[in-house]
Protein backbone atom coordinates (compact mmCIF):
# COMPACT_ATOMS: atom_id res chain seq x y z
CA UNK A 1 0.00 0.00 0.00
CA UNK A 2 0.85 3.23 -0.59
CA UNK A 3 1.52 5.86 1.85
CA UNK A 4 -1.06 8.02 0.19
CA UNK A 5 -3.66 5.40 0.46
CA UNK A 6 -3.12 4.84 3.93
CA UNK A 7 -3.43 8.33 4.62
CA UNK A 8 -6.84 8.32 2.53
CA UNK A 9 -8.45 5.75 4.23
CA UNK A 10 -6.90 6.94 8.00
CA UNK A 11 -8.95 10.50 6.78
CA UNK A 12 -11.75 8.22 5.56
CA UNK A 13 -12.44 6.29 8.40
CA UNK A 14 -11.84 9.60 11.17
CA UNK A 15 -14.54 11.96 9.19
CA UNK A 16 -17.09 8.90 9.29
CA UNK A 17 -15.99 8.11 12.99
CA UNK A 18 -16.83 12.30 13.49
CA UNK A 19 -19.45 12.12 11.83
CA UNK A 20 -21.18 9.25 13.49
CA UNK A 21 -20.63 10.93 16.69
CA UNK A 22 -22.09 14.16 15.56
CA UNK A 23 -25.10 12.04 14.20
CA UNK A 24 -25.49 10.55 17.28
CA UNK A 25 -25.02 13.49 19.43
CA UNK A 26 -27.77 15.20 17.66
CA UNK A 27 -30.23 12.46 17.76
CA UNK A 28 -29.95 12.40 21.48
CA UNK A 29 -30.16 16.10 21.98
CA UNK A 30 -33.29 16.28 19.72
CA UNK A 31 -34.91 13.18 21.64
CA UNK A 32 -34.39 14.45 25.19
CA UNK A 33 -34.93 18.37 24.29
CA UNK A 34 -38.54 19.89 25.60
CA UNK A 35 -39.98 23.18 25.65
CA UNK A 36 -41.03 25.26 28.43
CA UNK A 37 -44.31 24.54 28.19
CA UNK A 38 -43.93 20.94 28.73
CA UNK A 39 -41.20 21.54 31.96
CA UNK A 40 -44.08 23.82 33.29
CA UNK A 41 -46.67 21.25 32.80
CA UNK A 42 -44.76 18.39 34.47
CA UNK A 43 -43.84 20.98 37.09
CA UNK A 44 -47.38 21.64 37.99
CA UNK A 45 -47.99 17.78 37.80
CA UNK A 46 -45.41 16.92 40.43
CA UNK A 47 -46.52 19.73 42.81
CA UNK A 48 -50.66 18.85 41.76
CA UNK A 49 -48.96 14.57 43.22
CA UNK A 50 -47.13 16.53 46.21
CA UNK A 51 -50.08 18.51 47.18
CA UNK A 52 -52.75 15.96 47.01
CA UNK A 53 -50.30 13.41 48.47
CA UNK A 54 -49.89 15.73 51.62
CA UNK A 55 -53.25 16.16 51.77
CA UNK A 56 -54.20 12.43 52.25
CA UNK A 57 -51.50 12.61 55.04
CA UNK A 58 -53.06 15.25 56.78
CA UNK A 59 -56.51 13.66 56.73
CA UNK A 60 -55.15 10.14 57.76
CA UNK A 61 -53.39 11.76 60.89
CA UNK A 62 -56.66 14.31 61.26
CA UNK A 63 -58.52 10.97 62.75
CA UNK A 64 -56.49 8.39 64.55
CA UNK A 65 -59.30 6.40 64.80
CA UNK A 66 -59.97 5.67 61.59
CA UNK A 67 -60.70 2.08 60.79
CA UNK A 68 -61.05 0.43 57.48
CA UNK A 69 -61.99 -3.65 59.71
CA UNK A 70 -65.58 -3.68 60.84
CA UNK A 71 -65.19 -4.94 64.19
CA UNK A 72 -68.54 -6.40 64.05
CA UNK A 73 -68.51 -8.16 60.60
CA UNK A 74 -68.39 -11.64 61.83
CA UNK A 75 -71.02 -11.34 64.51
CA UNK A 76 -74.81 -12.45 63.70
CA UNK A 77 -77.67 -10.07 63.20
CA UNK A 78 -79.86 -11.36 66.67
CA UNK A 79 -82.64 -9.58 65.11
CA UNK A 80 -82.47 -11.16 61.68
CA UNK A 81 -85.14 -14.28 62.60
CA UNK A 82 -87.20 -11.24 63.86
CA UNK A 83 -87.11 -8.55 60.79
CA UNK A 84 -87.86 -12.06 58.66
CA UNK A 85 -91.35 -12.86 60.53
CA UNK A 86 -92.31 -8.74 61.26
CA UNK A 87 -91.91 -7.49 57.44
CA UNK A 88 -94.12 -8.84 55.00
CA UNK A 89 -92.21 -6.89 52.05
């Protein structure tokens, strides 16, 4: 080979090595780019999760007593046989 083939394809393969990178570079800046507009809109959606998360927090520690178990759930209705022979509907 000749020394100015070697130097042509050294040149070659650097300016499609550059501009790969560039390529790439580009693609990524255009994919991950967003307007104002959309950072103001997930802005408001993070604080619109924050705010309604700290308000669920402040209601569950508003009432201690809160319960979601019925206490009562597994005991029978003593009245049941009754309300059966009273209502005609």
């Amino acid at each position: 080979m000749s020394r100015s083939l070697r130097t042509g394809i050294v040149v070659g393969v650097i300016i499609v090595v550059l501009v790969l990178g560039v390529a790439y570079y580009s693609g990524f800046m255009g994919g991950t780019s967003s307007t104002a507009e959309d950072q103001a809109a997930k802005a408001a959606a993070e604080k619109e999760v924050l705010a309604n998360t700290a308000a669920e927090q402040a209601a569950k520690e508003a009432n201690p007593f809160e319960t979601t178990v019925n206490p009562l759930e597994k005991v029978a209705d003593p009245l049941q046989k009754t309300k059966e022979v009273l209502n005609p509907f």
